[in-house]
C-alpha atoms as a PDB file:
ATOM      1  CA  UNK A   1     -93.053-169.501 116.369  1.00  0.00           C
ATOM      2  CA  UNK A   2     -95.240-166.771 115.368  1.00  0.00           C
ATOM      3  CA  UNK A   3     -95.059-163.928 117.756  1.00  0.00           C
ATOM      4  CA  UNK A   4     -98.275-161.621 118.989  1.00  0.00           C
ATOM      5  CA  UNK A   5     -98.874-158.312 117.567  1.00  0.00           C
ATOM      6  CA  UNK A   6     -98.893-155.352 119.030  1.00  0.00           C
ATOM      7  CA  UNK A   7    -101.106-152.841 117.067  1.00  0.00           C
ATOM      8  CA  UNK A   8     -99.857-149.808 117.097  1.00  0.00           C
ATOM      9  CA  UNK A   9    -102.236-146.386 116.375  1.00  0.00           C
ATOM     10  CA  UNK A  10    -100.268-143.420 115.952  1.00  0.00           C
ATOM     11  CA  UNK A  11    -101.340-139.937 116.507  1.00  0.00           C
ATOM     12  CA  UNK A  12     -99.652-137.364 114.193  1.00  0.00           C
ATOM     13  CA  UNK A  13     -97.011-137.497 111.373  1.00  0.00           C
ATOM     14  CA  UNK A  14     -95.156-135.034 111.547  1.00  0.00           C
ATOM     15  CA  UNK A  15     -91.089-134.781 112.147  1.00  0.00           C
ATOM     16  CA  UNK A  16     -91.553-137.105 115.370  1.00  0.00           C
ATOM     17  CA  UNK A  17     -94.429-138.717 114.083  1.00  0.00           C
ATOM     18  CA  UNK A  18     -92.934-140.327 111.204  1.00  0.00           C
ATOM     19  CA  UNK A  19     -89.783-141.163 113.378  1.00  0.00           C
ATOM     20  CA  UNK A  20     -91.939-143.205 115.913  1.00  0.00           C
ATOM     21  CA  UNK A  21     -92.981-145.084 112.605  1.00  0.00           C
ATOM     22  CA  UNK A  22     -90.152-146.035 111.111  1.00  0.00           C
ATOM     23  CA  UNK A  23     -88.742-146.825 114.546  1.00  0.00           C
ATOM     24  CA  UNK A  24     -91.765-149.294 114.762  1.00  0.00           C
ATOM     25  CA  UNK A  25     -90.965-150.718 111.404  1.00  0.00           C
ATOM     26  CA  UNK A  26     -86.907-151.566 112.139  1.00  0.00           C
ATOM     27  CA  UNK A  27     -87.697-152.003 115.891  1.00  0.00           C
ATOM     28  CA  UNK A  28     -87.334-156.232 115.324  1.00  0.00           C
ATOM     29  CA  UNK A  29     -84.240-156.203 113.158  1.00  0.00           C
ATOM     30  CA  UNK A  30     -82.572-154.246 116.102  1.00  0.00           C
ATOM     31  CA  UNK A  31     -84.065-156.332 119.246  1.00  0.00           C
ATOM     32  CA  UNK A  32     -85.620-159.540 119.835  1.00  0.00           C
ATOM     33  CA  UNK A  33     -88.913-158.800 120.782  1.00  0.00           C
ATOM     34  CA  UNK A  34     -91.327-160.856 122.355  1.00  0.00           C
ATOM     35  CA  UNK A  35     -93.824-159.360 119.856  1.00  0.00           C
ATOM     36  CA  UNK A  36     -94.533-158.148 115.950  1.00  0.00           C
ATOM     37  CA  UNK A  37     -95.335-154.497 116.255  1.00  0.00           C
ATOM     38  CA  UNK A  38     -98.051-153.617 113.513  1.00  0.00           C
ATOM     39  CA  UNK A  39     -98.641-150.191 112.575  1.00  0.00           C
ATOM     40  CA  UNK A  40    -102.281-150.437 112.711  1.00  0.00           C
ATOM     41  CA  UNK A  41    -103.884-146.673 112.114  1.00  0.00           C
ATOM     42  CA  UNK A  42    -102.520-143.381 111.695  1.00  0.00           C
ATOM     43  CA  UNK A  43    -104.702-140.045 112.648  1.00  0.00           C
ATOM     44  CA  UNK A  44    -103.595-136.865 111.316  1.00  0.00           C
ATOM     45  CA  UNK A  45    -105.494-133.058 110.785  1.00  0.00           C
ATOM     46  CA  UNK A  46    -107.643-134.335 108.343  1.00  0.00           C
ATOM     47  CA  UNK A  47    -108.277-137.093 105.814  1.00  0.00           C
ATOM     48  CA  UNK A  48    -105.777-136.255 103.033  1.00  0.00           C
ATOM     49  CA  UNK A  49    -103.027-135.787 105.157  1.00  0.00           C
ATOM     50  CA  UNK A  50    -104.122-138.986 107.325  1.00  0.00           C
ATOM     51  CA  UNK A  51    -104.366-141.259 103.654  1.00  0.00           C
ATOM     52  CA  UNK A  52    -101.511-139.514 102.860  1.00  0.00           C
ATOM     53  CA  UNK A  53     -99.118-140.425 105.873  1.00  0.00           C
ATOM     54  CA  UNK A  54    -100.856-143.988 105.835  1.00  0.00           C
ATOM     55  CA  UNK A  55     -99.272-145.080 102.269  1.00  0.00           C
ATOM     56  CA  UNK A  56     -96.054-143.636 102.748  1.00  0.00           C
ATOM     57  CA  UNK A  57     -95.308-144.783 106.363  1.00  0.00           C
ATOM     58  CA  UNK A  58     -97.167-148.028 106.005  1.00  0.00           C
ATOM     59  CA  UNK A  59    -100.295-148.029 107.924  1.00  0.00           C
ATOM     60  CA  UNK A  60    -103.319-150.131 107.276  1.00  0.00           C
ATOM     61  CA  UNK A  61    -105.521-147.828 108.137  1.00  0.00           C
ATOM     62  CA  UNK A  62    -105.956-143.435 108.317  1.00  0.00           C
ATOM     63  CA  UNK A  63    -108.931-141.368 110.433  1.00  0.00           C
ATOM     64  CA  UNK A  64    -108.790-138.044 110.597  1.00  0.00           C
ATOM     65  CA  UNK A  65    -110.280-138.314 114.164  1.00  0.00           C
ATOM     66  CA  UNK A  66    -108.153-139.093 116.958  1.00  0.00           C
ATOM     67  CA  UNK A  67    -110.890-140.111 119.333  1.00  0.00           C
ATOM     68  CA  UNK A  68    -112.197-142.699 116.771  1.00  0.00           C
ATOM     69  CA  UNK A  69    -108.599-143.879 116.751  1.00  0.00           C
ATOM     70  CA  UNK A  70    -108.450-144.619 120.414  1.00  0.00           C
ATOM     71  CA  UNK A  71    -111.621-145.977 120.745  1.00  0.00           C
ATOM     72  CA  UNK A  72    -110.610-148.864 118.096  1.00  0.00           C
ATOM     73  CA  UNK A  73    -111.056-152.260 120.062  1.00  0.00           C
ATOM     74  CA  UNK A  74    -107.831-152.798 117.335  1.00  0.00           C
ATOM     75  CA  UNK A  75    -105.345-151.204 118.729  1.00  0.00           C
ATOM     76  CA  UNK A  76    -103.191-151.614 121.891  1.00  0.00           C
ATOM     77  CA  UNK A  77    -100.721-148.930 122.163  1.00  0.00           C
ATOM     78  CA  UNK A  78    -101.596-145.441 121.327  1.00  0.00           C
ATOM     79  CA  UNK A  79     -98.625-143.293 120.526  1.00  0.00           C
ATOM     80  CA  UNK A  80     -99.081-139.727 120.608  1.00  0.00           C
ATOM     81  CA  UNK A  81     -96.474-136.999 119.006  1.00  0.00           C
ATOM     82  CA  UNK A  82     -99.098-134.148 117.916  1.00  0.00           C
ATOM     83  CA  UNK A  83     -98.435-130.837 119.194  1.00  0.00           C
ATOM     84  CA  UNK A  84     -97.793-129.867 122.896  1.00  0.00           C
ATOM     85  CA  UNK A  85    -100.723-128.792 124.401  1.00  0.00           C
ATOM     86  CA  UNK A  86    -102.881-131.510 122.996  1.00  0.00           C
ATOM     87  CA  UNK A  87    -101.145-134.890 124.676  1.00  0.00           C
ATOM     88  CA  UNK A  88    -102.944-134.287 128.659  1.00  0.00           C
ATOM     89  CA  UNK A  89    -106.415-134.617 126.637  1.00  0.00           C
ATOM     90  CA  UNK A  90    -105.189-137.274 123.903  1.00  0.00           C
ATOM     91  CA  UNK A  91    -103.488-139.448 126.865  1.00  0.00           C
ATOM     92  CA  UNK A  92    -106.223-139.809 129.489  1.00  0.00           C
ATOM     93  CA  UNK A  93    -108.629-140.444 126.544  1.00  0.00           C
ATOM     94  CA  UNK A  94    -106.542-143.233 125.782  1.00  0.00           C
ATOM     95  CA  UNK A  95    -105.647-144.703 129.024  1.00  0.00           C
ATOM     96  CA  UNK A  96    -109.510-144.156 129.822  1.00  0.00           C
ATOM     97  CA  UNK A  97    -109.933-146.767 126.767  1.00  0.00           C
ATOM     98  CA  UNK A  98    -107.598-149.043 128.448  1.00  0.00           C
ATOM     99  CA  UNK A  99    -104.638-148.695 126.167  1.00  0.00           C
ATOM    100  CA  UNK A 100    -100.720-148.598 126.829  1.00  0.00           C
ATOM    101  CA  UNK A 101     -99.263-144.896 125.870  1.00  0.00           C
ATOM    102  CA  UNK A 102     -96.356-143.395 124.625  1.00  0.00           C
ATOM    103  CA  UNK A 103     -96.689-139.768 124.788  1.00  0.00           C
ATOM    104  CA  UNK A 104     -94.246-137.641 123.191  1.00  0.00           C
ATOM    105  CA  UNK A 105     -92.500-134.988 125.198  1.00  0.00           C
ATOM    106  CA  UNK A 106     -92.926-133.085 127.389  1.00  0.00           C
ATOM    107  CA  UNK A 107     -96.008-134.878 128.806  1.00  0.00           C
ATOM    108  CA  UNK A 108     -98.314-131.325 129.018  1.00  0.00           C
ATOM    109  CA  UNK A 109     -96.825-127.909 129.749  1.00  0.00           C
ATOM    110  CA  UNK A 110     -97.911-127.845 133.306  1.00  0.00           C
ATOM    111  CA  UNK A 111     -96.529-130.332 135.857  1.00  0.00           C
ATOM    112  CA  UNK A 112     -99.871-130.798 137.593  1.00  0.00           C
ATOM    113  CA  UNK A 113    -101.437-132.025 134.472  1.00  0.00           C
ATOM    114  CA  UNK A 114     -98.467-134.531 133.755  1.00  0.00           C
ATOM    115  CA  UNK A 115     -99.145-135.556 137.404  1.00  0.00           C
ATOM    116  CA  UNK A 116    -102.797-136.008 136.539  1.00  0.00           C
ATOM    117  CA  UNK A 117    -101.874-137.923 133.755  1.00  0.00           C
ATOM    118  CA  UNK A 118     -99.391-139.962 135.384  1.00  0.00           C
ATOM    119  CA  UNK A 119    -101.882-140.894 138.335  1.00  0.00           C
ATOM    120  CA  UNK A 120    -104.658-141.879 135.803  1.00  0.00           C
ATOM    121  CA  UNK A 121    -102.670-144.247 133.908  1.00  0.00           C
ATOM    122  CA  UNK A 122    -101.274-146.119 137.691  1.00  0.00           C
ATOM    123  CA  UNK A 123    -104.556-146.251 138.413  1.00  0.00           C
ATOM    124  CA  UNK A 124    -105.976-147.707 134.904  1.00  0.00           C
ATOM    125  CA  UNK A 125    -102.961-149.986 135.359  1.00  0.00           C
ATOM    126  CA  UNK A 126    -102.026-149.377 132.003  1.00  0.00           C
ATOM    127  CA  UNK A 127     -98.259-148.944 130.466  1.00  0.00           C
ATOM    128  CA  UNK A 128     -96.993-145.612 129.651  1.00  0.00           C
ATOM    129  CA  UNK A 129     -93.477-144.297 128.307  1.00  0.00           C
ATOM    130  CA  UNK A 130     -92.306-140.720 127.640  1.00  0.00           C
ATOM    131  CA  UNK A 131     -90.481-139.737 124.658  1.00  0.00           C
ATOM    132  CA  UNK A 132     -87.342-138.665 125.972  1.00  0.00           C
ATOM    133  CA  UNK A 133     -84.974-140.455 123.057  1.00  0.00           C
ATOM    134  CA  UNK A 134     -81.550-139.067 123.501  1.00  0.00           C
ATOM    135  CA  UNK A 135     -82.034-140.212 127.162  1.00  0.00           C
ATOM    136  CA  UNK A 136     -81.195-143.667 125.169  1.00  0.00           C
ATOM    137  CA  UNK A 137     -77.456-142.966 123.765  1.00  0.00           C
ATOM    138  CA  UNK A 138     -74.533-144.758 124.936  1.00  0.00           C
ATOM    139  CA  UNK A 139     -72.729-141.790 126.252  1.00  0.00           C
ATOM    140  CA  UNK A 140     -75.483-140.684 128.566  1.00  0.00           C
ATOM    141  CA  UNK A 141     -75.435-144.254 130.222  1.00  0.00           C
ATOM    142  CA  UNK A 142     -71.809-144.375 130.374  1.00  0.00           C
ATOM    143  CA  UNK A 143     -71.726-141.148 132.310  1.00  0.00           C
ATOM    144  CA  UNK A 144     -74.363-142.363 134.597  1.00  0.00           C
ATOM    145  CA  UNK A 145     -72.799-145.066 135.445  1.00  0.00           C
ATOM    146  CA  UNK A 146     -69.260-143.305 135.738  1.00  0.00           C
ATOM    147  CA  UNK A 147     -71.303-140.739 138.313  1.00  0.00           C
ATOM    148  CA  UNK A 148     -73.143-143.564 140.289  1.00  0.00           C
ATOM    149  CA  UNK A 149     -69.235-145.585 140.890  1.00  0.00           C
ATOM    150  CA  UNK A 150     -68.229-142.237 142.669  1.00  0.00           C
ATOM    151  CA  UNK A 151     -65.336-141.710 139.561  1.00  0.00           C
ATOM    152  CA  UNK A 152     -66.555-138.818 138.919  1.00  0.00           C
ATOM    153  CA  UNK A 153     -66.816-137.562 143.232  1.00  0.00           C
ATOM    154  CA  UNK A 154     -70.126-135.486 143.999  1.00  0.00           C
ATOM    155  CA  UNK A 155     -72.035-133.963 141.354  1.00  0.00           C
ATOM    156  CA  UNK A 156     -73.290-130.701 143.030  1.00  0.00           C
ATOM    157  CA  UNK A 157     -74.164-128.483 140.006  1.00  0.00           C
ATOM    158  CA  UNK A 158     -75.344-129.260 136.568  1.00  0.00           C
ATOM    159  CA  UNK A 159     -75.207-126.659 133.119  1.00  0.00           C
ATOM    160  CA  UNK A 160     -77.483-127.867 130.488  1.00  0.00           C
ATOM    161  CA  UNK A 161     -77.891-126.778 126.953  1.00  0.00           C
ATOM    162  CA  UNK A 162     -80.632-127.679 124.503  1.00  0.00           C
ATOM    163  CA  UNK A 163     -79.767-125.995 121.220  1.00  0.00           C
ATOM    164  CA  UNK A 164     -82.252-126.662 117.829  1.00  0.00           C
ATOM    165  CA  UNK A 165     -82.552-123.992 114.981  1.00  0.00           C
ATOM    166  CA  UNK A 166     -85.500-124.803 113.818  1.00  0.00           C
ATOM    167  CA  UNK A 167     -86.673-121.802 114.868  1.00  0.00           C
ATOM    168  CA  UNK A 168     -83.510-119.866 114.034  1.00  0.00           C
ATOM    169  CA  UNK A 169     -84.881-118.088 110.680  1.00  0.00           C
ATOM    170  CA  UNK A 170     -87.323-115.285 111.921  1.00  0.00           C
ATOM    171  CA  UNK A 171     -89.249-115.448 108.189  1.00  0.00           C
ATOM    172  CA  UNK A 172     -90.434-119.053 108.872  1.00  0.00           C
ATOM    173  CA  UNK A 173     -93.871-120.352 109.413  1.00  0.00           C
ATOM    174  CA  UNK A 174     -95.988-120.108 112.753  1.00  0.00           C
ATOM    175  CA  UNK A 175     -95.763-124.201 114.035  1.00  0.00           C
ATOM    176  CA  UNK A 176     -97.156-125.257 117.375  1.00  0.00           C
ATOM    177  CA  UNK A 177     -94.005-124.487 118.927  1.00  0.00           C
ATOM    178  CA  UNK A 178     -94.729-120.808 119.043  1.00  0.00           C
ATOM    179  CA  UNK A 179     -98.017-121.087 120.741  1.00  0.00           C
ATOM    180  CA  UNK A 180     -97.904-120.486 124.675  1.00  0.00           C
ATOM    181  CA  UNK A 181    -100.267-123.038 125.266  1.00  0.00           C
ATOM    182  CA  UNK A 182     -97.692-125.587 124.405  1.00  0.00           C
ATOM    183  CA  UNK A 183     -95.067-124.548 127.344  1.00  0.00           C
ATOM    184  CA  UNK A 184     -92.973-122.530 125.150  1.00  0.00           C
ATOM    185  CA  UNK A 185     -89.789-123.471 124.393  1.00  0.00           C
ATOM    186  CA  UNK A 186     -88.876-124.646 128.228  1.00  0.00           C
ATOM    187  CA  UNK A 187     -91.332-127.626 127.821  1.00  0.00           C
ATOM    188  CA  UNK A 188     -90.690-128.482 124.225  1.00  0.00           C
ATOM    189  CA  UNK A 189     -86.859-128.152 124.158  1.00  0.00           C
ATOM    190  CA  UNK A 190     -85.859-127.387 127.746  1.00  0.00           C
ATOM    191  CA  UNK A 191     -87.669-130.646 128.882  1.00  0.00           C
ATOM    192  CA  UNK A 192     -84.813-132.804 127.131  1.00  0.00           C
ATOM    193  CA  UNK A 193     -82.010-130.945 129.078  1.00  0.00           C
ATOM    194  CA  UNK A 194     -84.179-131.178 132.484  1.00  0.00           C
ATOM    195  CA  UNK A 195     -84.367-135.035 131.698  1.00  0.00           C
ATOM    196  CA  UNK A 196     -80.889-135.362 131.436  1.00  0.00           C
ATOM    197  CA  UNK A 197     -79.932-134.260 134.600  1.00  0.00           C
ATOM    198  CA  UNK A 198     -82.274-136.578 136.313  1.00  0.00           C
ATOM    199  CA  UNK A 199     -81.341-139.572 134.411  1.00  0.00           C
ATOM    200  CA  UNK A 200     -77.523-138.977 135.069  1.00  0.00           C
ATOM    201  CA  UNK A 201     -78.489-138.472 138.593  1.00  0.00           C
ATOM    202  CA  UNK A 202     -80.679-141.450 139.235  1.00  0.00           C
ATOM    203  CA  UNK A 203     -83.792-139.816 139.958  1.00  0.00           C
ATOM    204  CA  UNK A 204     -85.717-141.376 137.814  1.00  0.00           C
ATOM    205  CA  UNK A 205     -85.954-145.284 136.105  1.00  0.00           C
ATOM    206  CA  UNK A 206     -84.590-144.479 132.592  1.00  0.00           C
ATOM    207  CA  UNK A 207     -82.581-147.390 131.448  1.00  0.00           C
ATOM    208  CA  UNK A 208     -80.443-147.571 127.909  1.00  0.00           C
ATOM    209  CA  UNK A 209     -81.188-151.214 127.911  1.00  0.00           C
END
């Protein structure tokens, strides 16, 4: 039985970008999915690096304009892993178009914008997921699970540490990560260890499933 697609238009390829992709790509050897995702188009800074990203990751088609991207009648899901402080405009854009969104994290550097872009998409009644990956490893669910059962008594503190060194060599290159408008390193970084704790507590709807 041949299965739907679901067209996929990804914005960005860098690190995360070209992760998302090949997640895509091995996505129905791993589950059985009531759909074929197809990695549709790619968007990137301009049209070399959009060609470019489109051959090696395996995308029919490459813009080097987002909006043209999300306007595309063609795709369903727009999946968004550029830099920080572009994913509040990229995402309402796209749930204004009517498309499902997966928005890398941290949604925008400010809360009230990630509430602004929360409301918009309940109210387009359009799907949404955040990127929040290692909220998906066994261990974390394990320990959720051993904390909701009461095995582990009350949990009344919680230490979290977020360590990368990407950053670590002071002679590398300026990245979006440096710039302020992106949340610093609290939103990019600190966002995984602040989703943590909320997953192991039950706060939020995060399954490993």
């Amino acid at each position: 039985m041949t299965k739907p697609k679901l067209r996929i238009g990804l914005i960005g390829s860098g690190f995360i970008g070209k992760a998302h992709a090949f997640g895509y790509s091995t996505a129905a050897r791993v589950f059985d999915l009531p759909f074929e995702p197809e990695l549709r188009t790619i968007a990137d800074i301009n049209d070399e690096a959009a060609a470019k990203a489109a051959a090696a990751l395996g995308f029919v088609r490459a813009t080097p304009d987002w909006r043209s991207l999300v306007a595309d009648h063609d795709i369903d899901v727009v999946n968004i892993t550029a830099p920080n402080a572009l994913h509040k405009e990229m995402a309402l854009a796209a749930i204004a178009a009517g498309k499902h969104v997966y928005c890398e994290k941290p949604l925008a550097p400010l809360a009230a914008d990630a509430r602004e872009m929360a409301e918009a998409a309940e109210a387009a009644g359009v799907r949404t997921q955040v990127g929040f990956n290692y909220l998906c490893n066994p261990m974390l669910g394990l320990a959720r699970e051993m904390i909701a059962s009461g095995e582990l008594d009350e949990i009344r503190g919680y230490r979290g540490v977020h360590a990368e060194d990407y950053m670590a060599n002071a002679g590398g290159p300026f990245t979006f990560r440096h710039n302020p408008a992106g949340g610093g390193a609290l939103a990019d970084i600190g966002s995984h260890a602040l989703a943590t704790a909320e997953f192991l507590l039950g706060i939020n709807s995060a399954s490993t499933t």
